[in-house]
Protein backbone atom coordinates (compact mmCIF):
# COMPACT_ATOMS: atom_id res chain seq x y z
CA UNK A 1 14.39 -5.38 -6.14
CA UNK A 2 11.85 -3.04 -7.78
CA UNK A 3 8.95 -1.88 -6.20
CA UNK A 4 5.34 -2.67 -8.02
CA UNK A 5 3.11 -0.10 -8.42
CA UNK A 6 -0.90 -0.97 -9.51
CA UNK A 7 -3.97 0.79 -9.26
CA UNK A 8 -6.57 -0.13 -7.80
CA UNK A 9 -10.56 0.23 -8.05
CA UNK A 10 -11.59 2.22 -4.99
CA UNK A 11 -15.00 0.41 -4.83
CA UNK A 12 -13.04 -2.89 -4.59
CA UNK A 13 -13.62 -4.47 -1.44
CA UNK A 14 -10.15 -5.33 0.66
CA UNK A 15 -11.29 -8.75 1.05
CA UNK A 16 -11.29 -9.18 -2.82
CA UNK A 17 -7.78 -7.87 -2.83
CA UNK A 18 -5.49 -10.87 -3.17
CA UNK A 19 -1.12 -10.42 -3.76
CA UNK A 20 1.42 -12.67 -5.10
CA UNK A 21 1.67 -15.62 -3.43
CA UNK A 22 -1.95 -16.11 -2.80
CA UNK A 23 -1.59 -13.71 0.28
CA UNK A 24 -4.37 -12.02 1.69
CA UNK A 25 -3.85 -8.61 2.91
CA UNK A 26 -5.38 -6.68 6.03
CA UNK A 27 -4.80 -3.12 7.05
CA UNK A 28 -2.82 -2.68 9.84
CA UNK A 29 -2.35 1.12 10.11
CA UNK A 30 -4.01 3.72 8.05
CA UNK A 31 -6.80 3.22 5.71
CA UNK A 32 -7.33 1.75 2.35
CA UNK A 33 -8.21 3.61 -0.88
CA UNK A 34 -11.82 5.13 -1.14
CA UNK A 35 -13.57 7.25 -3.54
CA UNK A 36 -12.38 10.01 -2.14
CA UNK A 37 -8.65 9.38 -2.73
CA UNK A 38 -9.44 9.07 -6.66
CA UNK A 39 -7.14 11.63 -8.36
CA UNK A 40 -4.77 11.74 -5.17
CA UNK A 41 -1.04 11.66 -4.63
CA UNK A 42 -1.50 8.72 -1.72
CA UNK A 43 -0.23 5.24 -1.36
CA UNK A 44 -0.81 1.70 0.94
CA UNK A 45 2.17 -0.11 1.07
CA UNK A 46 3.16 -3.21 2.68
CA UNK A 47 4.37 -3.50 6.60
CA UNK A 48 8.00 -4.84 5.66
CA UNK A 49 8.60 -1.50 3.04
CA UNK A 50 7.29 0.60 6.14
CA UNK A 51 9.52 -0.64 8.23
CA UNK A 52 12.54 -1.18 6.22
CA UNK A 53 11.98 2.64 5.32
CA UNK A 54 10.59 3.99 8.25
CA UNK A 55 6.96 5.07 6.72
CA UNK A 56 3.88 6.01 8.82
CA UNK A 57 0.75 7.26 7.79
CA UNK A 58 1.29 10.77 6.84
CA UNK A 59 4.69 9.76 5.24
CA UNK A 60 5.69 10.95 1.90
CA UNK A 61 7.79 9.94 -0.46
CA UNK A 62 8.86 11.36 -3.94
CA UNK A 63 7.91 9.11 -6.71
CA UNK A 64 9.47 10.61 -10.12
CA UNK A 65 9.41 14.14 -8.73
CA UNK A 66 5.60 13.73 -7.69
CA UNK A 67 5.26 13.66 -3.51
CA UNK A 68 3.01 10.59 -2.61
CA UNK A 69 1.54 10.46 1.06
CA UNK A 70 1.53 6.88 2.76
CA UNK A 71 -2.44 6.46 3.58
CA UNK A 72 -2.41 3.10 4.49
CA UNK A 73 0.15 0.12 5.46
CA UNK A 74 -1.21 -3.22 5.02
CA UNK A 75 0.07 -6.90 6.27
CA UNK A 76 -0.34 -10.26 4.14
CA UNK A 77 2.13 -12.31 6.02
CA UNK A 78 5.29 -11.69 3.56
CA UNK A 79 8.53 -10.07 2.97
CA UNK A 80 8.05 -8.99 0.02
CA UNK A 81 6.05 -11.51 -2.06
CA UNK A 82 8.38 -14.44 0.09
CA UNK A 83 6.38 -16.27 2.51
């Protein structure tokens, strides 16, 4: 299973922020996107890729020879996009 990659509008509340499924998702380690990531090599990812990979904030991981560091892990309830 691919991984999906978006961006997202760092002014965008995380309450607006709704994933497949109809989940809603909540930081559970880390911090979400701001203004001040804009232009930066970072990345909030899901609880179940964290743990199925062993990330933790401060992670990195090569994306197509580009090093991304994990800023944020958030939980909506799914494995995923299964409830």
């Amino acid at each position: 299973m691919g991984i999906m990659i978006m961006g997202i509008d760092t002014g965008a509340s995380i309450t607006n922020i709704t994933l497949m499924g109809d989940a809603k998702m909540t930081i559970a380690d880390g911090s979400y996107f701001t203004t001040d990531d804009a232009g930066a090599d970072v990345m909030v990812i899901g609880q179940a890729l964290a743990d199925e990979n062993s990330l933790n904030i401060g992670s990195t991981v090569d994306i197509e020879d580009t090093t991304v560091e994990v800023i944020g892990i958030y939980d909506s309830g799914q494995l995923f996009g299964i409830t």
